[in-house]
N, C-alpha and C. Protein backbone atom coordinates (compact mmCIF):
# COMPACT_ATOMS: atom_id res chain seq x y z
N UNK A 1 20.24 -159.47 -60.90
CA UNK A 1 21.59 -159.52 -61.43
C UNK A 1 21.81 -160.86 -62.14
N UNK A 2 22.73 -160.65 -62.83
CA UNK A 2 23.35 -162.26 -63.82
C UNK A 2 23.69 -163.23 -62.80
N UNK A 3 23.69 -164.13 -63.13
CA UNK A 3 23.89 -165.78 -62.58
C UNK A 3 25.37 -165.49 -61.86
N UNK A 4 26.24 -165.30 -63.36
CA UNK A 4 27.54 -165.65 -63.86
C UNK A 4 28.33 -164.69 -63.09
N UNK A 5 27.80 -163.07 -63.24
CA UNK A 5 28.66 -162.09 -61.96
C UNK A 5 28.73 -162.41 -60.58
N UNK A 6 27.41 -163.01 -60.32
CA UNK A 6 27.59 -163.28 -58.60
C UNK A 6 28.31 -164.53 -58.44
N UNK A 7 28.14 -165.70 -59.16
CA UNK A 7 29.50 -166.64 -59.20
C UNK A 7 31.28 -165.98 -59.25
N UNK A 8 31.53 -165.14 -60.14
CA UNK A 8 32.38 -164.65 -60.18
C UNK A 8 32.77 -164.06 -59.07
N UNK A 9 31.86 -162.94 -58.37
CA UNK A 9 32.10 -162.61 -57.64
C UNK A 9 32.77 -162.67 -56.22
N UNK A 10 31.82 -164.26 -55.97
CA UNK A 10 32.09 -165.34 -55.17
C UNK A 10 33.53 -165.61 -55.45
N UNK A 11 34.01 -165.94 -56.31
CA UNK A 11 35.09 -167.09 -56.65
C UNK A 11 36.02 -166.21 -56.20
N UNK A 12 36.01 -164.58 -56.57
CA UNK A 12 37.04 -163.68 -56.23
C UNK A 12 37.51 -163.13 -54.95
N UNK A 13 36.53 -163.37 -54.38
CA UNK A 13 36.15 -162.83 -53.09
C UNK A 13 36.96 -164.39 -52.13
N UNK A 14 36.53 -165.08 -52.90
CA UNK A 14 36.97 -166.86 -51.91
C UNK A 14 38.71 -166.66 -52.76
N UNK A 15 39.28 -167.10 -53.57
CA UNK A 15 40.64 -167.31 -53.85
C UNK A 15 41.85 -165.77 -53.93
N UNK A 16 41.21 -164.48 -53.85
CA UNK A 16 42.02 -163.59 -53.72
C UNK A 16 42.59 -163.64 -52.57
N UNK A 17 41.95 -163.61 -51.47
CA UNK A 17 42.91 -163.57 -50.23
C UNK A 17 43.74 -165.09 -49.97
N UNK A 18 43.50 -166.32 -50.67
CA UNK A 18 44.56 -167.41 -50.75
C UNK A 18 45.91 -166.82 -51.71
N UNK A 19 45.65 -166.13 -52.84
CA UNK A 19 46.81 -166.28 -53.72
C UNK A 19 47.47 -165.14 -52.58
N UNK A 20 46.75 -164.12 -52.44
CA UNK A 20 47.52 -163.04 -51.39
C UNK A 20 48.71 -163.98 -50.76
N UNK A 21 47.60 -164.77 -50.10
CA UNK A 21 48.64 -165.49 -48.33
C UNK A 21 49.76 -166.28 -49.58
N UNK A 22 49.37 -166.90 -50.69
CA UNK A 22 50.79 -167.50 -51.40
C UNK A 22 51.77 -166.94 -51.62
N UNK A 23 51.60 -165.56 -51.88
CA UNK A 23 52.39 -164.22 -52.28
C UNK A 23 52.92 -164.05 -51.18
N UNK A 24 52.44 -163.51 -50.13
CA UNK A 24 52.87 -163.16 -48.85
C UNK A 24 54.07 -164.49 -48.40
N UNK A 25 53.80 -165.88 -48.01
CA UNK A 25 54.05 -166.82 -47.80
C UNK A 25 55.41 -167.19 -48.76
N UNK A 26 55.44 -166.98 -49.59
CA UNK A 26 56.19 -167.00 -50.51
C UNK A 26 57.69 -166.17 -50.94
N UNK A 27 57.34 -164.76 -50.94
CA UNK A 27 58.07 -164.05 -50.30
C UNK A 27 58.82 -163.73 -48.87
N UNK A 28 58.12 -164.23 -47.86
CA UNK A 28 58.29 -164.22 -46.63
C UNK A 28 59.97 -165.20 -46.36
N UNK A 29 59.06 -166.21 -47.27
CA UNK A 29 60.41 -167.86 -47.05
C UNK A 29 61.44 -168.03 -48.24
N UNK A 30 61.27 -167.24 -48.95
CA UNK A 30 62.11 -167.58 -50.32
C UNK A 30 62.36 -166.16 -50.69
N UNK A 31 62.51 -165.28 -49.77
CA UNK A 31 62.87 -163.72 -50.37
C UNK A 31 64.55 -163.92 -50.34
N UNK A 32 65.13 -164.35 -48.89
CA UNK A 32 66.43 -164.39 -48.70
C UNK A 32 66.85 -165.21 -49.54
N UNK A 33 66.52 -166.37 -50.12
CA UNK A 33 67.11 -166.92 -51.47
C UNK A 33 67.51 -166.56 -52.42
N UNK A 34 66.40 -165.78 -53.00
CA UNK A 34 66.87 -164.45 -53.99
C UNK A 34 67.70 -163.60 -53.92
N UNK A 35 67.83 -163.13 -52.93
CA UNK A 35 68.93 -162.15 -52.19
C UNK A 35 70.26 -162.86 -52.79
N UNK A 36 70.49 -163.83 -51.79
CA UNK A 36 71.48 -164.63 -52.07
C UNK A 36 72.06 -165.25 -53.22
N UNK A 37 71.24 -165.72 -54.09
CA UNK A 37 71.64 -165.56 -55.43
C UNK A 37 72.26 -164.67 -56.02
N UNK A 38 71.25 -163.54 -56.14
CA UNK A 38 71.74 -162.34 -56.78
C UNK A 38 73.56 -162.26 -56.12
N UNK A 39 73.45 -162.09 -55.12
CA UNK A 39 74.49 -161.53 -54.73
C UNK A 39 75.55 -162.73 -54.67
N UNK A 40 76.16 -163.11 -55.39
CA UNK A 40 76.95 -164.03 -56.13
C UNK A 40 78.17 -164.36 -54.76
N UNK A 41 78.95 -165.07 -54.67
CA UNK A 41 80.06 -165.18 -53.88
C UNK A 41 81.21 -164.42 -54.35
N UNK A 42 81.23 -164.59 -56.01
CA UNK A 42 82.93 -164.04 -56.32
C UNK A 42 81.99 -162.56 -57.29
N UNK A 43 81.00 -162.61 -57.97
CA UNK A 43 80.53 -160.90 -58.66
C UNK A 43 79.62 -160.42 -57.45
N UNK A 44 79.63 -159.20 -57.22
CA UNK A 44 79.30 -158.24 -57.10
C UNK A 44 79.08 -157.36 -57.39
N UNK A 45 77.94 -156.20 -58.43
CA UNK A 45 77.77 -155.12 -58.76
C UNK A 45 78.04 -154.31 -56.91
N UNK A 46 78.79 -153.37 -56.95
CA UNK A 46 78.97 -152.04 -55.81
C UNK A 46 77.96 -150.90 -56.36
N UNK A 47 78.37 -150.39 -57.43
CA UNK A 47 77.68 -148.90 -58.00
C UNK A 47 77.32 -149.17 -59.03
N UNK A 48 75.85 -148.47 -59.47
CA UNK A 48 75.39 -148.33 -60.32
C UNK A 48 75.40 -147.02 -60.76
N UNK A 49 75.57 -145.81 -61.35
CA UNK A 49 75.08 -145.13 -61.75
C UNK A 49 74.50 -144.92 -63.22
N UNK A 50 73.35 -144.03 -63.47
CA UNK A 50 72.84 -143.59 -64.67
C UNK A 50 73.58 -142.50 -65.44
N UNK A 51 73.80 -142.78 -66.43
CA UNK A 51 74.48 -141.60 -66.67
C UNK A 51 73.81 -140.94 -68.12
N UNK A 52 72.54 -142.04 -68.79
CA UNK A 52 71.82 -141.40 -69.78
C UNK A 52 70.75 -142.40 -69.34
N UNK A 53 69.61 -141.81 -70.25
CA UNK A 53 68.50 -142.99 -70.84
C UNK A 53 68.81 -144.19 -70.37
N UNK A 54 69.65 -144.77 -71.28
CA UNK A 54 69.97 -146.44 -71.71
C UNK A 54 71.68 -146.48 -71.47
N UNK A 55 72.05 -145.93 -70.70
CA UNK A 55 73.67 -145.72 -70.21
C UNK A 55 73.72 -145.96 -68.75
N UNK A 56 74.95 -146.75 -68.43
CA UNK A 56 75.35 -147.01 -66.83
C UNK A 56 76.58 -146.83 -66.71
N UNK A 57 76.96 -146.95 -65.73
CA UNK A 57 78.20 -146.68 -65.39
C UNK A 57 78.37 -147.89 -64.06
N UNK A 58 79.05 -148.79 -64.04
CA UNK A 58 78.93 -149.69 -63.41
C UNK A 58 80.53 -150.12 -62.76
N UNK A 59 80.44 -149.84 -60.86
CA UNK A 59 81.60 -150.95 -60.64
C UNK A 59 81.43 -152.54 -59.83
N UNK A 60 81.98 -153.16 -60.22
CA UNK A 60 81.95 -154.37 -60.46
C UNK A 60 82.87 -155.18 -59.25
N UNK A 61 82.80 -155.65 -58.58
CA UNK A 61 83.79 -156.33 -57.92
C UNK A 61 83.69 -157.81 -58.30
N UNK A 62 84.81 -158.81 -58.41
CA UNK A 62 85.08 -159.82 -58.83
C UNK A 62 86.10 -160.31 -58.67
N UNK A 63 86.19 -161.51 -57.43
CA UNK A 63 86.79 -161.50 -56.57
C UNK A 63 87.57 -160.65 -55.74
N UNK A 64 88.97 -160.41 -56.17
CA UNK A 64 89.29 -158.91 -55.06
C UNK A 64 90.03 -158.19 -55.99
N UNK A 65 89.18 -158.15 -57.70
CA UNK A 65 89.62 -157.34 -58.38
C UNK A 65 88.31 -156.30 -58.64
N UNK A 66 88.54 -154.90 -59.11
CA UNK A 66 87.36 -154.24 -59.52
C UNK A 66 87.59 -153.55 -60.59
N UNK A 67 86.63 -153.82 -61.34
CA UNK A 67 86.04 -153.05 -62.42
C UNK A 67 85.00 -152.55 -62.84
N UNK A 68 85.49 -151.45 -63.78
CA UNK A 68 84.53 -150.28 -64.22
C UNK A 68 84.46 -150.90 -65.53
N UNK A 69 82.49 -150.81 -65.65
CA UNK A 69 81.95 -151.34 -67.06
C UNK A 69 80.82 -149.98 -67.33
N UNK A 70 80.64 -150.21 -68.82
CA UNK A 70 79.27 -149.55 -69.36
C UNK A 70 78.45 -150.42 -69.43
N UNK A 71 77.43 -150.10 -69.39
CA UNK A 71 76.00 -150.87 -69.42
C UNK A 71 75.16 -150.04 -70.56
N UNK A 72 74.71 -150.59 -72.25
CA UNK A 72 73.42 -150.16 -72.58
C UNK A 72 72.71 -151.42 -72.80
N UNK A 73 71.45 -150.94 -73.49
CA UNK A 73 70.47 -151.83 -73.96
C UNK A 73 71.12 -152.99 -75.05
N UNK A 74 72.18 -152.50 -75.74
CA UNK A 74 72.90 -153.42 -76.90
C UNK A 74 74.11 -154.32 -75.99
N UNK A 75 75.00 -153.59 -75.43
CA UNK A 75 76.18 -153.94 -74.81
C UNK A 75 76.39 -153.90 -72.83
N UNK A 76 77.62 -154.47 -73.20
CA UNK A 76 78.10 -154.56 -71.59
C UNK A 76 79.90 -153.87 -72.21
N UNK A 77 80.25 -153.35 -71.89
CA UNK A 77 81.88 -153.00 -71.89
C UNK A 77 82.69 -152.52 -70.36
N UNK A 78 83.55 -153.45 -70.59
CA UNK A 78 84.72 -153.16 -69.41
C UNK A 78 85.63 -151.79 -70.07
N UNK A 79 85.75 -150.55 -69.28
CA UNK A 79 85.99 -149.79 -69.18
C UNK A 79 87.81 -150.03 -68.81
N UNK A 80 87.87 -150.25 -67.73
CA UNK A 80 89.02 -150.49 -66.66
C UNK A 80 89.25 -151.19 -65.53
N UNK A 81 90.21 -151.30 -64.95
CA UNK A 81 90.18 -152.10 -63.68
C UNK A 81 90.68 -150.83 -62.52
N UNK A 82 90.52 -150.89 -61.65
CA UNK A 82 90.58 -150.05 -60.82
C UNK A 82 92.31 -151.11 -59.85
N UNK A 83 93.07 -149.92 -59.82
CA UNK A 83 94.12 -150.42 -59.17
C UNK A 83 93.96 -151.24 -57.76
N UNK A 84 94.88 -151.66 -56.79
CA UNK A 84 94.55 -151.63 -55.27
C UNK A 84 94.80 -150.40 -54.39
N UNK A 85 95.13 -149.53 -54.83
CA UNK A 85 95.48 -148.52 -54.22
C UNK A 85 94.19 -147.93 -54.00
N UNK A 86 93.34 -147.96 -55.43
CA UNK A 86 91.99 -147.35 -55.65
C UNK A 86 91.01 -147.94 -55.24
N UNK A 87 91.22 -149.35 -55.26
CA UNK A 87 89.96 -150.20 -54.71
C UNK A 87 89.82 -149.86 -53.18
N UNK A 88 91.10 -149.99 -52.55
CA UNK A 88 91.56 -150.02 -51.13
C UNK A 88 90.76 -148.36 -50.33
N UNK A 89 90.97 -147.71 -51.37
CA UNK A 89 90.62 -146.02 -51.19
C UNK A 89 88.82 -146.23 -51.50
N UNK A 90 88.21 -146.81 -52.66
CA UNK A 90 87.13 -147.02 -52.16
C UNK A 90 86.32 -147.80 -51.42
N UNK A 91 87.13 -148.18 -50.73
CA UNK A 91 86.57 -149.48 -49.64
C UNK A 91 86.35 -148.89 -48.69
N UNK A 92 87.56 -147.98 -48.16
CA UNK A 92 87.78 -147.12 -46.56
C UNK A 92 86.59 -145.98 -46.98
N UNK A 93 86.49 -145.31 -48.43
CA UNK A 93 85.56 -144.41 -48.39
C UNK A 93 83.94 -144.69 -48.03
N UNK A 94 83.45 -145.84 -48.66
CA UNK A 94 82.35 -146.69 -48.72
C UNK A 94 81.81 -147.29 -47.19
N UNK A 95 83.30 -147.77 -46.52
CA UNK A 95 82.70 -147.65 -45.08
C UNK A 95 82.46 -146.11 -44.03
N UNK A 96 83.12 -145.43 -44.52
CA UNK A 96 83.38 -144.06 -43.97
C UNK A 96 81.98 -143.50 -44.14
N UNK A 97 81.50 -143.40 -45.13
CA UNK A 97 80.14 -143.19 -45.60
C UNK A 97 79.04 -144.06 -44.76
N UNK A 98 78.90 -145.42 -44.88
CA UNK A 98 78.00 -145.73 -44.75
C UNK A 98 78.04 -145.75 -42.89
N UNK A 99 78.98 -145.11 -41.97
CA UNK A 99 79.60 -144.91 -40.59
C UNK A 99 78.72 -143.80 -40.76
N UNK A 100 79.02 -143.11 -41.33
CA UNK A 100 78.35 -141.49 -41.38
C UNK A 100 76.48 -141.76 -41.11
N UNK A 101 76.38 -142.57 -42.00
CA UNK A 101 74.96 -142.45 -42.27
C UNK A 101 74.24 -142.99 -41.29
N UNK A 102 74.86 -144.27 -40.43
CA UNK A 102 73.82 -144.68 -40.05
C UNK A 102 74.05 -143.84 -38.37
N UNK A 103 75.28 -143.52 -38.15
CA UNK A 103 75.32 -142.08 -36.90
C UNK A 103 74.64 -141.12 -36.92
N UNK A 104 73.92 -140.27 -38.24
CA UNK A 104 72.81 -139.66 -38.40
C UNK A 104 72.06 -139.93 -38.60
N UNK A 105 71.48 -141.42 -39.22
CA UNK A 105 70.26 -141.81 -38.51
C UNK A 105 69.78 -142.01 -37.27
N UNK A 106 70.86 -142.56 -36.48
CA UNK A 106 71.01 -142.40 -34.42
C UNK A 106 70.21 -141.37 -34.21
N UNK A 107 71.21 -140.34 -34.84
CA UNK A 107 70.54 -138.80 -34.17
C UNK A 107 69.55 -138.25 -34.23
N UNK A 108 69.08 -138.92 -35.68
CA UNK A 108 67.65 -138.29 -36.35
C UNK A 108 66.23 -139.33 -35.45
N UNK A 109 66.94 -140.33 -35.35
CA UNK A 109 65.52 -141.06 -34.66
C UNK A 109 65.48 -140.30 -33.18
N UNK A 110 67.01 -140.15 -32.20
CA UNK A 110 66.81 -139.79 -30.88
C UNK A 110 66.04 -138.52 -30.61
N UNK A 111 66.31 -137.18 -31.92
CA UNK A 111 65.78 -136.68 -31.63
C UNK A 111 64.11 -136.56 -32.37
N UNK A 112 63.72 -137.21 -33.00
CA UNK A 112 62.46 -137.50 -33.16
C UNK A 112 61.96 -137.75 -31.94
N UNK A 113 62.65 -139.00 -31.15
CA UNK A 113 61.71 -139.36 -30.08
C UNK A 113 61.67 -138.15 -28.77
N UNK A 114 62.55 -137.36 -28.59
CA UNK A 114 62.24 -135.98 -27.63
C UNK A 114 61.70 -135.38 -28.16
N UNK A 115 61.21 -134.60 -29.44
CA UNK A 115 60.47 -134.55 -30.25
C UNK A 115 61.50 -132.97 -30.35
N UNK A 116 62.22 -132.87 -30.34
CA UNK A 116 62.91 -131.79 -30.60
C UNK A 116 63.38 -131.66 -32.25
N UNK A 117 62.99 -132.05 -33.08
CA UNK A 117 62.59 -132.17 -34.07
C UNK A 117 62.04 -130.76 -35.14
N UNK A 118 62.95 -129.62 -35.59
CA UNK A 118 62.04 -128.49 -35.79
C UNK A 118 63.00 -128.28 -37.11
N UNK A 119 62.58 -127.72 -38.20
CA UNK A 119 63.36 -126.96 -39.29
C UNK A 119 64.29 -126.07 -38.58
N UNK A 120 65.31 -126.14 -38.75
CA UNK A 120 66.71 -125.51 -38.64
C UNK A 120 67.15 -124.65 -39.99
């Protein structure tokens, strides 16, 4: 075999599993940073939806006002602001929901673990 492949070989074999552990290491300690950034103190994206290709439908919270924007590839447009009546209504809905979900996840793990678990 060539000189130059089994050097290579070597080199890949020795620094892949370091950049790994940097990656790993890296993410591990500086993931929640990112998090935190993103997620701003006074903006908040809530919903995203798609509604084409290159189309969104976006609500927005900012400070304890909310708004509805479009999102394409060219633009950003504010749509509307959502009243308090409406914000207030999707707040109670949003927790109502996410109450729901994680009570059927309860159920879905308990009964995994009896294993009673069958298509219904």
């Amino acid at each position: 075999m060539d000189y130059e492949f089994i050097k290579m070989m070597i080199q890949i074999v020795i620094f892949l599993p370091f950049i790994l552990f940097l990656v790993y290491v890296s993410l591990r300690f500086g993931g929640g940073k990112v998090q935190s950034i993103q997620n701003g103190k006074y903006i908040k994206v809530l919903e995203k939806v798609n509604v084409s290709k290159e189309g969104n439908i976006i609500l927005v919270k900012i400070g304890e006002e909310y708004h509805i924007m479009t999102s394409t590839n060219k633009e950003i447009k504010e749509i509307g602001v959502l009243s308090k009546e409406e914000a207030l209504k999707y707040e109670v809905d949003k927790k109502l929901s996410d109450d729901q979900f994680k009570e059927y996840r309860k159920k879905f793990k308990r009964r995994i673990k009896k294993g009673r678990f069958k298509d219904e």
